[in-house]
N, C-alpha and C. Protein backbone atom coordinates (compact mmCIF):
# COMPACT_ATOMS: atom_id res chain seq x y z
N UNK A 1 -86.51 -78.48 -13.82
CA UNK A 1 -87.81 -79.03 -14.13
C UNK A 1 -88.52 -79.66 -12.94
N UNK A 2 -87.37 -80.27 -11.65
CA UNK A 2 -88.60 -81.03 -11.12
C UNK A 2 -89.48 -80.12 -10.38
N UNK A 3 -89.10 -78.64 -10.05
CA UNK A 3 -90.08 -77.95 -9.40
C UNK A 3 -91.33 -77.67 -10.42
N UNK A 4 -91.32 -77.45 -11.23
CA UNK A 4 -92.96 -77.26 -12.65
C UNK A 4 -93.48 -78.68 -12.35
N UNK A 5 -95.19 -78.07 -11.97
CA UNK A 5 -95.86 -78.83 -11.62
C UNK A 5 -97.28 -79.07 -12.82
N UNK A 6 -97.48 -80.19 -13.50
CA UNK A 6 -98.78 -80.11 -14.51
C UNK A 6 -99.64 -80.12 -13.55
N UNK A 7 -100.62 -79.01 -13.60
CA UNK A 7 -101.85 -79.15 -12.91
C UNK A 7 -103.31 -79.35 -13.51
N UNK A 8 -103.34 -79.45 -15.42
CA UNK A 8 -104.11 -79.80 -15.98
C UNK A 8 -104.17 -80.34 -16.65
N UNK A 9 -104.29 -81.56 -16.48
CA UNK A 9 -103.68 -82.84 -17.39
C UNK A 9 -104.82 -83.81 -17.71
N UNK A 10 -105.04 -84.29 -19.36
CA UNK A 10 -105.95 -85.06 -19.43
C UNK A 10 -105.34 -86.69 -19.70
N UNK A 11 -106.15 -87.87 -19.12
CA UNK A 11 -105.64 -88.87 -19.60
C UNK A 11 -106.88 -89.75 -20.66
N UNK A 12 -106.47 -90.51 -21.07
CA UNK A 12 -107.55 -91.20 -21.92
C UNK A 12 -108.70 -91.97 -20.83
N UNK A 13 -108.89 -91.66 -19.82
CA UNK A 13 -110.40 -91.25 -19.41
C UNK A 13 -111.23 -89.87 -19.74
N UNK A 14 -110.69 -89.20 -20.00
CA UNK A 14 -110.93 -87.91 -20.47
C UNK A 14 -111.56 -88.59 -22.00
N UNK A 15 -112.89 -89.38 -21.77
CA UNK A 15 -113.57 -89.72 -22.89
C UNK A 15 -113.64 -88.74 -23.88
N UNK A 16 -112.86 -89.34 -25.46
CA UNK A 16 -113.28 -88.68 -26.96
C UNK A 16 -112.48 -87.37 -25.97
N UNK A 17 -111.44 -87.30 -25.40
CA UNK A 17 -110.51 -86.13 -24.94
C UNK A 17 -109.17 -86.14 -25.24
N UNK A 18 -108.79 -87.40 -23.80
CA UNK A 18 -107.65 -87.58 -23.56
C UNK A 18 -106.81 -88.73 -24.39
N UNK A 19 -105.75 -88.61 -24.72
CA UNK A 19 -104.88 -89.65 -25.70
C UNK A 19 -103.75 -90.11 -24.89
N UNK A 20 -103.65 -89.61 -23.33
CA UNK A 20 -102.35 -90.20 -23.07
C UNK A 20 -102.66 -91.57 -21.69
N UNK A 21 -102.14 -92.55 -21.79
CA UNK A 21 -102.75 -93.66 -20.83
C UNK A 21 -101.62 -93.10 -19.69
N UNK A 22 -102.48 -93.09 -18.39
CA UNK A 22 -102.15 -93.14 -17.35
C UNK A 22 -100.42 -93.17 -17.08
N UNK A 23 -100.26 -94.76 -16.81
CA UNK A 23 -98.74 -95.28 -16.95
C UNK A 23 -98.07 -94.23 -18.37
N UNK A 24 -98.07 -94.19 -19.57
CA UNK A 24 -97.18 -93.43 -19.96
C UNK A 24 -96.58 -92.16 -19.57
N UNK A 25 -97.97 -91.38 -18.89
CA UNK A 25 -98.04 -89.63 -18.84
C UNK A 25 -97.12 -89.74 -17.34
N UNK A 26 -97.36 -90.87 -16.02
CA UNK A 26 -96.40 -90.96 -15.34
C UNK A 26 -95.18 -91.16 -15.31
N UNK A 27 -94.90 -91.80 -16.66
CA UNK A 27 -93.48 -92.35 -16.32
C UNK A 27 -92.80 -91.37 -17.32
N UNK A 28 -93.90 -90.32 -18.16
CA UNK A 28 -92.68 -89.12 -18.70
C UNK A 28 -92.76 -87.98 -17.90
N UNK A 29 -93.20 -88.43 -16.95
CA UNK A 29 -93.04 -87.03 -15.87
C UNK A 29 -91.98 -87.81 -14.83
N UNK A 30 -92.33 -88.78 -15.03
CA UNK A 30 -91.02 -89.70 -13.95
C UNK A 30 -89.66 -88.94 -14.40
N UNK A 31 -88.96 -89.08 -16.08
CA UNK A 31 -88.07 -89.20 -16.80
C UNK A 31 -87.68 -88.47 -16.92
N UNK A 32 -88.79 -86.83 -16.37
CA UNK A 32 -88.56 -85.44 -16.32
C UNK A 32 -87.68 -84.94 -14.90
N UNK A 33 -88.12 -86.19 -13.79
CA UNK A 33 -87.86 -85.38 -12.93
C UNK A 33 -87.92 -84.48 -12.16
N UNK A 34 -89.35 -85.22 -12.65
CA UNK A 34 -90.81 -84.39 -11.96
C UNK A 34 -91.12 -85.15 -10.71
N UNK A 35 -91.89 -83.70 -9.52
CA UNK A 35 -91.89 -84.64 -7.93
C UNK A 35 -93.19 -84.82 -8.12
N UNK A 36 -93.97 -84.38 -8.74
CA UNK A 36 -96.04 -84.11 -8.65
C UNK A 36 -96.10 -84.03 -9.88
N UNK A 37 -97.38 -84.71 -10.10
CA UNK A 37 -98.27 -84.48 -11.60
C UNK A 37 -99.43 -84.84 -11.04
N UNK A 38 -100.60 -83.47 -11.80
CA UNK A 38 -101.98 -83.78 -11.09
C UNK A 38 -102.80 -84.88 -12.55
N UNK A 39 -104.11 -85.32 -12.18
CA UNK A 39 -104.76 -85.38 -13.46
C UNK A 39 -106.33 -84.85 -13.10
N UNK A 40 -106.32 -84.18 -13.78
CA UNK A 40 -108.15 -83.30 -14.20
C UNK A 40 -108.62 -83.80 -15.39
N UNK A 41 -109.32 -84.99 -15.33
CA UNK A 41 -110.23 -85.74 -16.56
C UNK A 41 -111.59 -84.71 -16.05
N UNK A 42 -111.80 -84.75 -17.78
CA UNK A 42 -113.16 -84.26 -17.99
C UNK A 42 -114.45 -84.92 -17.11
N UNK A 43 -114.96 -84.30 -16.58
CA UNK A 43 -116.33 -84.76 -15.88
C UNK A 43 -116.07 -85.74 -14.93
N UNK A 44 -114.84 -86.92 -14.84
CA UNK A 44 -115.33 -87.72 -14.08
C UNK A 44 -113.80 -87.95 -13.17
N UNK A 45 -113.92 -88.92 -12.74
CA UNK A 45 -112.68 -89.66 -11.36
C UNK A 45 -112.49 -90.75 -12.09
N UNK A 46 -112.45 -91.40 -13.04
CA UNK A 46 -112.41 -92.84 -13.28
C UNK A 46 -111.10 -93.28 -13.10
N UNK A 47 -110.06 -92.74 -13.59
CA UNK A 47 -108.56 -93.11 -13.58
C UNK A 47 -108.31 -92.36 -11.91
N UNK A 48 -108.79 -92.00 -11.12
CA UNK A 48 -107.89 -91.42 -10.02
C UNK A 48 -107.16 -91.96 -9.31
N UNK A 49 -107.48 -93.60 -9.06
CA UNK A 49 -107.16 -94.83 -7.92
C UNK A 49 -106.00 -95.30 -8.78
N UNK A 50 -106.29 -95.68 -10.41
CA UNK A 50 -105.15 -95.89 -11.29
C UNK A 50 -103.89 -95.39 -10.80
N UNK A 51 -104.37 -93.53 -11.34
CA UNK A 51 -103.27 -93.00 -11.20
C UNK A 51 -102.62 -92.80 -9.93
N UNK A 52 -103.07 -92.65 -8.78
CA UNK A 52 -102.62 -92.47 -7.42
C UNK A 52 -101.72 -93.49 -7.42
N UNK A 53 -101.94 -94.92 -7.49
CA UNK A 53 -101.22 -96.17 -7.99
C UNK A 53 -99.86 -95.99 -8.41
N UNK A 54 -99.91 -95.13 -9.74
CA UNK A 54 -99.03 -95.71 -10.64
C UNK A 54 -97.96 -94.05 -10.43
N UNK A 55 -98.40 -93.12 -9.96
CA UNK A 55 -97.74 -92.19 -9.30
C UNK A 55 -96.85 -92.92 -8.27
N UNK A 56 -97.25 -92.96 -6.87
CA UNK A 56 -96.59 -93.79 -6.03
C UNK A 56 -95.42 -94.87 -6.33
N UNK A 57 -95.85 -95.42 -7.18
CA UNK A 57 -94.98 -96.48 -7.74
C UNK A 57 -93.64 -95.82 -8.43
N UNK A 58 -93.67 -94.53 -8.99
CA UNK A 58 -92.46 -94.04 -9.45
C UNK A 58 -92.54 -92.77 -8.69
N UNK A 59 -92.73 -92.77 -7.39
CA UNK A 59 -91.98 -91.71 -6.07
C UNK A 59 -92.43 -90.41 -6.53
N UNK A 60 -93.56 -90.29 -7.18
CA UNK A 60 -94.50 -89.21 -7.88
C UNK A 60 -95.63 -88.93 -6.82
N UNK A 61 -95.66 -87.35 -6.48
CA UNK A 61 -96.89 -86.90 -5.64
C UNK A 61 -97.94 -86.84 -6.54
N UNK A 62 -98.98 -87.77 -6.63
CA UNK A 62 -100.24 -87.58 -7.21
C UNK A 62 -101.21 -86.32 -6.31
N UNK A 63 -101.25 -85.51 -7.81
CA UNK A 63 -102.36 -84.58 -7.74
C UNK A 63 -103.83 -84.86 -7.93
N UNK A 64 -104.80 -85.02 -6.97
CA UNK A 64 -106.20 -85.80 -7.78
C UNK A 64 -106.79 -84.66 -7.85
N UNK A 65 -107.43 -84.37 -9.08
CA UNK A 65 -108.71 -83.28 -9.23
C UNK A 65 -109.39 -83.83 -10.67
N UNK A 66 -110.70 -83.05 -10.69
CA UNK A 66 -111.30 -83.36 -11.77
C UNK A 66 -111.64 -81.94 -12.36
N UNK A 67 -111.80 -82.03 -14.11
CA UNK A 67 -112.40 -80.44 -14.72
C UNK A 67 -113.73 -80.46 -15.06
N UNK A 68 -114.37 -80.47 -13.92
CA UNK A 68 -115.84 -80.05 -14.09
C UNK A 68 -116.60 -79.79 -15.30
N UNK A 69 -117.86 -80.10 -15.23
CA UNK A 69 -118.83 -79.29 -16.19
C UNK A 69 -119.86 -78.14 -15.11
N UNK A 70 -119.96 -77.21 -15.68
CA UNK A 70 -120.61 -75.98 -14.42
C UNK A 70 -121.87 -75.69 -14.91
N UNK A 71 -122.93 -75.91 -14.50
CA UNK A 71 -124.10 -75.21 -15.73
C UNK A 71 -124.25 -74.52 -15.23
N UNK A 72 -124.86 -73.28 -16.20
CA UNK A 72 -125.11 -72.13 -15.54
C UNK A 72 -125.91 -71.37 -15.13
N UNK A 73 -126.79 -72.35 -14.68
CA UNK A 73 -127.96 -72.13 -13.16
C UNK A 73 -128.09 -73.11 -12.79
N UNK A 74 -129.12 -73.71 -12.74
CA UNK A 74 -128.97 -75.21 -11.75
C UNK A 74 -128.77 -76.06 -12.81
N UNK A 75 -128.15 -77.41 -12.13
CA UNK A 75 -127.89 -78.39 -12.42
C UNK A 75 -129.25 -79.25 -12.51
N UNK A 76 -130.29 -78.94 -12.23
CA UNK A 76 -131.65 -80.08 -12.55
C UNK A 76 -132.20 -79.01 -13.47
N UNK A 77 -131.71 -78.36 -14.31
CA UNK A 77 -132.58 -77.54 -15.35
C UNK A 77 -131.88 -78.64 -16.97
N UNK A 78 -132.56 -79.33 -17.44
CA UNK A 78 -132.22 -79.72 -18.36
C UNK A 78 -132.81 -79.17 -20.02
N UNK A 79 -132.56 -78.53 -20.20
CA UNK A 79 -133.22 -77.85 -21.66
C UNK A 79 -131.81 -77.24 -22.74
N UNK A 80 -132.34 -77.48 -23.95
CA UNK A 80 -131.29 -76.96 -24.76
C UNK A 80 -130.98 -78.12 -25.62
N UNK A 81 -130.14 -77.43 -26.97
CA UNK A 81 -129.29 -78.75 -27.37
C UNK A 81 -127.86 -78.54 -26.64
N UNK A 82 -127.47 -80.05 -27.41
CA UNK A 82 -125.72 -80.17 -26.71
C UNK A 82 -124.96 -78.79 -27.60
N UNK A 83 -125.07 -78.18 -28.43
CA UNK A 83 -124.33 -77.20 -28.90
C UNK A 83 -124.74 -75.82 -28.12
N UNK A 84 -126.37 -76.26 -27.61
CA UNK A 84 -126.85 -74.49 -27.33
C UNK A 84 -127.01 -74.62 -25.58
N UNK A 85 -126.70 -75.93 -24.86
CA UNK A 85 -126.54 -76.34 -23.57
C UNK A 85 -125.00 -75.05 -22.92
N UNK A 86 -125.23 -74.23 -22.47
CA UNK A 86 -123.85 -73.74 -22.09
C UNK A 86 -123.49 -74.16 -20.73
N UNK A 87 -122.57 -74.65 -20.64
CA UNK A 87 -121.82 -75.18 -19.44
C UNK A 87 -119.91 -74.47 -19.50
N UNK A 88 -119.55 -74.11 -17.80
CA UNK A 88 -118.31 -73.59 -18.52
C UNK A 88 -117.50 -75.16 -17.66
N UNK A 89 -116.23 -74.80 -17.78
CA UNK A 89 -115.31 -76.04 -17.28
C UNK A 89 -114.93 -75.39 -15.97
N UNK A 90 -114.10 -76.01 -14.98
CA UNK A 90 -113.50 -75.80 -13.84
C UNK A 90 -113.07 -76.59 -13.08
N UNK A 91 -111.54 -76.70 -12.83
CA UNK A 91 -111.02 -77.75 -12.27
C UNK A 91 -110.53 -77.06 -10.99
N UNK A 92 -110.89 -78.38 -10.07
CA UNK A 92 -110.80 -78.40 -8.93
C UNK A 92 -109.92 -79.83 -8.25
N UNK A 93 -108.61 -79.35 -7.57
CA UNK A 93 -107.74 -80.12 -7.00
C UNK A 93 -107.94 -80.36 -5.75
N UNK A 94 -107.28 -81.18 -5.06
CA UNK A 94 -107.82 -81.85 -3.69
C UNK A 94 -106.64 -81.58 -3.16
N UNK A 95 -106.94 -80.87 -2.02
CA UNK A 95 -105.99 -80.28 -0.89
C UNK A 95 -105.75 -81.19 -0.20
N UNK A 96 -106.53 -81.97 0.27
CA UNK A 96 -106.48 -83.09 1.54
C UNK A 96 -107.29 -84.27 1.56
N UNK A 97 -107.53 -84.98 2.38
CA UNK A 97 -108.99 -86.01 2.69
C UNK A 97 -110.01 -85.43 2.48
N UNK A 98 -110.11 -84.47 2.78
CA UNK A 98 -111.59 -83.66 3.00
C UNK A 98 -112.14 -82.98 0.89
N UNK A 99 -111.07 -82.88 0.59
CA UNK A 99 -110.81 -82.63 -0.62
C UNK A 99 -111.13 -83.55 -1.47
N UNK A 100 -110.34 -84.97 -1.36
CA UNK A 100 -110.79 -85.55 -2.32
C UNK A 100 -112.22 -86.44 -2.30
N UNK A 101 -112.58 -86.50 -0.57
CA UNK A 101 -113.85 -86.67 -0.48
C UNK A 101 -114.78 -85.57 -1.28
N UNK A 102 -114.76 -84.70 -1.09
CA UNK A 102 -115.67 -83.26 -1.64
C UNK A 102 -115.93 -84.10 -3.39
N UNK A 103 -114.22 -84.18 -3.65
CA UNK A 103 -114.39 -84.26 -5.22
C UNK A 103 -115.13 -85.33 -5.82
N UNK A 104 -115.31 -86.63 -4.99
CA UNK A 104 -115.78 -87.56 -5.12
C UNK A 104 -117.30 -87.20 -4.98
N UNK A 105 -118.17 -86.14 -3.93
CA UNK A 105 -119.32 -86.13 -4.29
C UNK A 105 -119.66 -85.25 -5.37
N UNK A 106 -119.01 -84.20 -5.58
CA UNK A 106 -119.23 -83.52 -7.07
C UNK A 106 -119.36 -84.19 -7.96
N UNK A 107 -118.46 -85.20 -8.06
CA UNK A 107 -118.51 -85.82 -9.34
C UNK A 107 -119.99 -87.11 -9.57
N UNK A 108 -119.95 -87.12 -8.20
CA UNK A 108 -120.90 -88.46 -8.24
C UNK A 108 -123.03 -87.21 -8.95
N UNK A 109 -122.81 -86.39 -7.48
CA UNK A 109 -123.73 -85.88 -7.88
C UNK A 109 -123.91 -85.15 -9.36
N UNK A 110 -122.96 -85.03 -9.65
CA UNK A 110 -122.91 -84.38 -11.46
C UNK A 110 -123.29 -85.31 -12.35
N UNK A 111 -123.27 -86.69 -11.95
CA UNK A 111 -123.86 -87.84 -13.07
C UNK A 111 -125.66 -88.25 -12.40
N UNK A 112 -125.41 -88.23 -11.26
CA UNK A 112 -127.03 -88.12 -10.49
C UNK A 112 -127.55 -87.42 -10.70
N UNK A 113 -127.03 -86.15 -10.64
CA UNK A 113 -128.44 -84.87 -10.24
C UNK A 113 -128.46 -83.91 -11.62
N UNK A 114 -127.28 -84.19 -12.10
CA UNK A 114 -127.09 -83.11 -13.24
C UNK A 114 -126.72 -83.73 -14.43
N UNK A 115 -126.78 -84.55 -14.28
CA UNK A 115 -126.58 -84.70 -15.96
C UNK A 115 -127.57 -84.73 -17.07
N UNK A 116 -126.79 -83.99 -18.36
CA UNK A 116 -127.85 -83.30 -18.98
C UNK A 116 -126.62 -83.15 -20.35
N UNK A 117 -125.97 -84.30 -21.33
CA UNK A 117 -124.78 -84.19 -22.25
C UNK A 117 -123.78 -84.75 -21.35
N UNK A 118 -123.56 -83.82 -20.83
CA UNK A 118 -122.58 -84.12 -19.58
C UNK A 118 -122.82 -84.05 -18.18
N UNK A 119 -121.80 -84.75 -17.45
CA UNK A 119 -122.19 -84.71 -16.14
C UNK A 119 -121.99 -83.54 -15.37
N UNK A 120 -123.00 -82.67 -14.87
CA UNK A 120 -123.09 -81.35 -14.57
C UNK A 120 -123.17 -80.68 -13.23
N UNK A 121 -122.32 -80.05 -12.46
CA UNK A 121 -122.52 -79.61 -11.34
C UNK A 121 -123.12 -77.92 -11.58
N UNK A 122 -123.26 -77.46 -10.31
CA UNK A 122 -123.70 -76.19 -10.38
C UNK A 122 -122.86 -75.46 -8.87
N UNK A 123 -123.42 -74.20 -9.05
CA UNK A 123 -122.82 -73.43 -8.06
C UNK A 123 -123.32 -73.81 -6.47
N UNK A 124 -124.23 -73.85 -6.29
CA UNK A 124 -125.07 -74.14 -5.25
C UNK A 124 -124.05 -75.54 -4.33
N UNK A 125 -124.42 -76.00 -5.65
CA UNK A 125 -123.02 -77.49 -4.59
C UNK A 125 -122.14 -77.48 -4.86
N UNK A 126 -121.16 -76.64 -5.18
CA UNK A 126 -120.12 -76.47 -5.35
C UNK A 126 -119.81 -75.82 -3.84
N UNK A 127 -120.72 -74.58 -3.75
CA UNK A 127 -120.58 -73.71 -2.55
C UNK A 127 -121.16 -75.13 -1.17
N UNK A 128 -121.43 -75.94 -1.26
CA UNK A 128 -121.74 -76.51 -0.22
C UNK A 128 -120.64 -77.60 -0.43
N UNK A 129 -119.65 -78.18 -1.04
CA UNK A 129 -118.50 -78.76 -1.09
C UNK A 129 -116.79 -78.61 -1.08
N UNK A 130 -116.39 -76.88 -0.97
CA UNK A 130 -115.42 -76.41 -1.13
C UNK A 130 -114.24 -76.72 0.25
N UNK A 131 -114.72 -77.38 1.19
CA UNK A 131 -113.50 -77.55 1.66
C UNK A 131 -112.31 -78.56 1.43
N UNK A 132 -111.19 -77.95 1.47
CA UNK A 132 -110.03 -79.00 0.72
C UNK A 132 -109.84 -78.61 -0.29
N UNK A 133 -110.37 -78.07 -1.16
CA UNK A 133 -110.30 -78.09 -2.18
C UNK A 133 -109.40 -76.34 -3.04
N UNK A 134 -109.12 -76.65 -4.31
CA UNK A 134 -108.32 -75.65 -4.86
C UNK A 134 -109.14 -75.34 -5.86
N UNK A 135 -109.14 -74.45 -6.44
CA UNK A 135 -110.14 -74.33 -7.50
C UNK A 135 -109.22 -73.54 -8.72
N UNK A 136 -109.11 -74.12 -9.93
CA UNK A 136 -108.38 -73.35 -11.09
C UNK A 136 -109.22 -72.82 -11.95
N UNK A 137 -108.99 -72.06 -13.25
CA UNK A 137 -109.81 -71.12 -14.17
C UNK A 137 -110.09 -72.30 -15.23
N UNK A 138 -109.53 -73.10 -14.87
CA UNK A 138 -109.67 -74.23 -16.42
C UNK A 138 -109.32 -73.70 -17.54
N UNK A 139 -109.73 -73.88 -18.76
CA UNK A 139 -108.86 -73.30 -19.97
C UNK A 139 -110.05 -72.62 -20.70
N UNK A 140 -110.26 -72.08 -21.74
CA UNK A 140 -110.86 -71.37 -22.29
C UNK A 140 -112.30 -71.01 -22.56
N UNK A 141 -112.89 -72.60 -21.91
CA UNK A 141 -114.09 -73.21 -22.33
C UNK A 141 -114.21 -72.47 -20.12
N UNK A 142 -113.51 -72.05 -19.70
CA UNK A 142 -114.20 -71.68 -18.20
C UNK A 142 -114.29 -70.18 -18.30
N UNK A 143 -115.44 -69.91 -17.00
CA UNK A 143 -116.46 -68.94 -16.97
C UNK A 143 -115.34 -67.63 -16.92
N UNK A 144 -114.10 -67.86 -16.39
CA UNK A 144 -113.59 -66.38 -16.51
C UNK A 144 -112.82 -66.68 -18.08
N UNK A 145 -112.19 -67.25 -18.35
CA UNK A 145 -111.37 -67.03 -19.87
C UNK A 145 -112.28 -66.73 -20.74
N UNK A 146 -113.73 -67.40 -20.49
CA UNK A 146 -114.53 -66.81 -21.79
C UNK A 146 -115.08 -65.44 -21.57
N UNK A 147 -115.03 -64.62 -20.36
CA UNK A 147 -115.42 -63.62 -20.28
C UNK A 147 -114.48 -62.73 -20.77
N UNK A 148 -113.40 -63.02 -19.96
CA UNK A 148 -111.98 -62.01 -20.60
C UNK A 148 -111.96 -61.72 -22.37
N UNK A 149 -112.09 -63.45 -22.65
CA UNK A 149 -112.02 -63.43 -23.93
C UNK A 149 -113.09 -62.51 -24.85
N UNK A 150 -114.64 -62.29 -24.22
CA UNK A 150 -115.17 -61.67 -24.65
C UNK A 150 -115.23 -59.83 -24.03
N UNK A 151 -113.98 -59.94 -24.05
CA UNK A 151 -114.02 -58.22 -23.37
C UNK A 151 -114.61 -57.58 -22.00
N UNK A 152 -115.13 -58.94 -21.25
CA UNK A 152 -116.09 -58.84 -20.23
C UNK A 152 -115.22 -58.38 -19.30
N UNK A 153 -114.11 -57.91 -18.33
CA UNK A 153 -113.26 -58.03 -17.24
C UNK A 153 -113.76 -57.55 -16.19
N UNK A 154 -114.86 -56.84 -15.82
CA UNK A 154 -115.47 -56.31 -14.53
C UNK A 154 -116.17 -57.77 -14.07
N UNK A 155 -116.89 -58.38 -15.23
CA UNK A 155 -117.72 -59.59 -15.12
C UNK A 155 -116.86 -60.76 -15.12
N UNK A 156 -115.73 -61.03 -15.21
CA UNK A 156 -114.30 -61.48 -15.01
C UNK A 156 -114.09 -61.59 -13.76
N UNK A 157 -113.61 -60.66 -13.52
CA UNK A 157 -113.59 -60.27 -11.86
C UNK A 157 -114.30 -60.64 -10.61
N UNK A 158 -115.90 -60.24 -11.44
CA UNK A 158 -116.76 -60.60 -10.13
C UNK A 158 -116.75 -62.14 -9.92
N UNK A 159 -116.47 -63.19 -11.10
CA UNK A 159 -116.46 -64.22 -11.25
C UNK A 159 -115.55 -65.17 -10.28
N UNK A 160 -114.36 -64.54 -10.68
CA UNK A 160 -113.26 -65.03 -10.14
C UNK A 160 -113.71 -64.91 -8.25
């Protein structure tokens, strides 16, 4: 076990998401025998300093990333309802300094420039923030699983 690494993990910052507090989700990955556990809260960084904290403290490599909201054209287009607003998810982990700086302005500019339900980035700054950084498919609610899911795989592809 200690080589399996969680790389998408929500904690109860993961507002109306996440149910597990910080300190618990560390110390059952402690108990596992686990060397790394990342956390990807929805939209924001709020627990990251927490968790970096409380990782360290039980000889745990903290993973910092967050799971994005992506809209899908710009981020200053605000129109729609919250059900007919489409945004996909995408989490992005921090390789280095440069990384978790990056993640820190995504997130900041996603409550500044884009928010619109949620706090919203777009492609444009994404492509002007990618160094350091790792980028995952997120889970079902992201732009390639819902394509796959809808039979799309050329449009899958180009995505990825």
């Amino acid at each position: 076990m200690p080589d399996f690494v969680h790389l998408h993990n929500h904690s109860d910052y993961s507002l109306l998401d996440g149910a597990s507090s910080i300190p618990s989700m560390v110390a059952k990955a402690g108990s596992f025998g686990m060397n790394h556990l990342a956390l990807t809260d929805h939209g924001n960084m709020f627990g990251a300093l927490k968790f970096y904290n409380e990782c360290r403290e039980h000889g745990i490599n903290p993973v910092i990333g967050c799971e994005f909201y992506v809209a899908p054209g710009s981020r200053y287009t605000k129109s729609g309802t919250e059900k007919g607003n489409k945004y996909h998810h995408l989490i992005l982990l921090a390789r280095d300094h440069t990384g978790y700086q990056n993640l820190i302005r995504l997130s900041s500019k996603g409550y500044t420039e884009g928010f619109y339900y949620k706090p919203r980035i777009d492609k444009e700054l994404l492509e002007s923030h990618t160094r350091g950084l790792i980028c995952l498919s997120a889970c079902i609610v992201g732009e390639i699983p819902s394509l796959i899911i809808r039979g799309q795989k050329e449009e899958a592809e180009k995505a990825a």
